[in-house]
Protein backbone atom coordinates (compact mmCIF):
# COMPACT_ATOMS: atom_id res chain seq x y z
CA UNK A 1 -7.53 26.50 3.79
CA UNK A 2 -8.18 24.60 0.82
CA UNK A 3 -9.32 20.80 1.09
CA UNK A 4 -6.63 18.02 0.76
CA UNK A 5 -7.62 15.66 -2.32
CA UNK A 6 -7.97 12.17 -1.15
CA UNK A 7 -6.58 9.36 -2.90
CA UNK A 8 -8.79 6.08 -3.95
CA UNK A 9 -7.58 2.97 -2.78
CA UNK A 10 -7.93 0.02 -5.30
CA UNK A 11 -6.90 -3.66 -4.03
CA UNK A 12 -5.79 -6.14 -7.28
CA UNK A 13 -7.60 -9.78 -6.94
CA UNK A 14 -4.17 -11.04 -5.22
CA UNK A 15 -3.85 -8.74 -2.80
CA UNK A 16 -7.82 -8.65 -2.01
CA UNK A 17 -7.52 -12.66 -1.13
CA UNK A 18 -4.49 -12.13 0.84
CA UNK A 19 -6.40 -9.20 3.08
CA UNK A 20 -9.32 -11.32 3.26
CA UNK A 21 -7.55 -14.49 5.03
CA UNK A 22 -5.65 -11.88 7.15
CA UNK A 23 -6.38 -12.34 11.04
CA UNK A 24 -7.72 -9.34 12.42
CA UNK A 25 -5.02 -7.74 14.24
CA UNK A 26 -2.99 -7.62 10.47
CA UNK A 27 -6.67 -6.84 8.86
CA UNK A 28 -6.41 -3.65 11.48
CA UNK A 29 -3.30 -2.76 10.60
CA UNK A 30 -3.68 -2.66 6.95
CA UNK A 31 -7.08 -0.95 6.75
CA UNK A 32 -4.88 1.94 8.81
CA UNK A 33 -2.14 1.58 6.24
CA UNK A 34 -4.80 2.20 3.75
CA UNK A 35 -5.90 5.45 5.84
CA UNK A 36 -2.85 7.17 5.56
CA UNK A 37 -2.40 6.34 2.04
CA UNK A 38 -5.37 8.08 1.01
CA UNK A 39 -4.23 11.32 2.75
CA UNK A 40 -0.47 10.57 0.78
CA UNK A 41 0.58 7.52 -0.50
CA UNK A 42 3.86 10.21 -0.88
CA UNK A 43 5.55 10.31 2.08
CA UNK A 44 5.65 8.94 5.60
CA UNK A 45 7.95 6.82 7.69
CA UNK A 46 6.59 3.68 6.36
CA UNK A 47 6.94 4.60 3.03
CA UNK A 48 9.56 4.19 0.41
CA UNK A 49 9.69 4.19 -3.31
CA UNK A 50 11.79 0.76 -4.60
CA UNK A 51 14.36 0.61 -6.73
CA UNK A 52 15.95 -1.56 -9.02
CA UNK A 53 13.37 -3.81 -10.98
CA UNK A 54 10.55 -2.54 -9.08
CA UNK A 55 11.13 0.98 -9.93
CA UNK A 56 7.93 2.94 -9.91
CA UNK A 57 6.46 1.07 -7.10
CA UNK A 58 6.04 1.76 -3.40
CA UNK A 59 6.16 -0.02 -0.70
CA UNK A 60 4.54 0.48 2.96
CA UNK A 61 6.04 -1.59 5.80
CA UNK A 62 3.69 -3.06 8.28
CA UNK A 63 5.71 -4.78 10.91
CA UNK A 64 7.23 -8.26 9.16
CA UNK A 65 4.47 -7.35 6.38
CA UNK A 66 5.03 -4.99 3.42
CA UNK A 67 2.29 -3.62 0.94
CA UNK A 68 3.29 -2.94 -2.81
CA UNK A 69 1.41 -0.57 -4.64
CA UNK A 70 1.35 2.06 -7.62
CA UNK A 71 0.36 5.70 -8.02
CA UNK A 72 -1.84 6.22 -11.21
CA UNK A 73 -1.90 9.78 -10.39
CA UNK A 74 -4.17 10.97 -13.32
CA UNK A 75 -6.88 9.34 -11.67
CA UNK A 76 -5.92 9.70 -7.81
CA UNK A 77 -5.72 6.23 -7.43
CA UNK A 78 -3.66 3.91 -5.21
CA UNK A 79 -3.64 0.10 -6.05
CA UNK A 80 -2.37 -2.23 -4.19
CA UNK A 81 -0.58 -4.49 -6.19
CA UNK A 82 0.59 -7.24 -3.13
CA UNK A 83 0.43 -7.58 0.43
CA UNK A 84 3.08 -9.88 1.82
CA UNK A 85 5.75 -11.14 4.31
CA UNK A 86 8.76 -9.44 4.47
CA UNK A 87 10.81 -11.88 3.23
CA UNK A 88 8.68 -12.47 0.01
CA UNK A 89 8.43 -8.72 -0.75
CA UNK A 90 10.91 -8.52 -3.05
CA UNK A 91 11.18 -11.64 -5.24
C-alpha cells in the first residue's frame, strides 16, 4: 500500500503569536488540529472550504476557535493564515 504524502504545516507571524499566548488546553487542541491537517487538510468534519470573499481558504473549527489557512498544493504546504475566536473569524 503506497505511503500517504504528508502535508507541511507553515504558521504566518500572526497566527504564530496568537498560538504562542494560547493556554495549554487550546495549545493542545491546535497542535492536534495541525495533526490531522498534515494527513488532509481536504476533508474532515471540522473542515470546510469558505466562501464568499474568502474563497480559496479553509477553515478548521476548534470549539469557539476557528483556524484559517491555505493549500499551496505545489509544494504540500498548509499555512495557517489566522487562528481566532469564532466570532472574529470572518471579518
Amino acid at each position: 500500500m503506497a505511503e500517504k504524502e504528508v502535508w507541511e504545516i507553515n504558521l504566518t507571524r500572526p497566527a504564530e503569536k496568537v498560538y504562542d499566548k494560547a493556554f495549554s488546553d487550546i495549545r493542545q487542541r491546535l497542535d492536534d488540529c495541525f495533526e490531522n491537517l498534515e494527513q488532509n487538510p481536504l476533508y474532515g468534519n471540522n473542515i470546510k472550504a469558505l466562501t464568499g470573499k474568502l474563497k480559496g481558504l479553509y477553515r478548521y473549527r476548534i470549539g469557539d476557535w476557528r483556524v484559517i489557512y491555505r493549500l499551496k498544493r505545489e509544494q504540500h504546504l498548509v499555512e495557517i493564515i489566522a487562528i481566532l475566536p469564532r466570532g472574529d473569524a470572518y471579518k
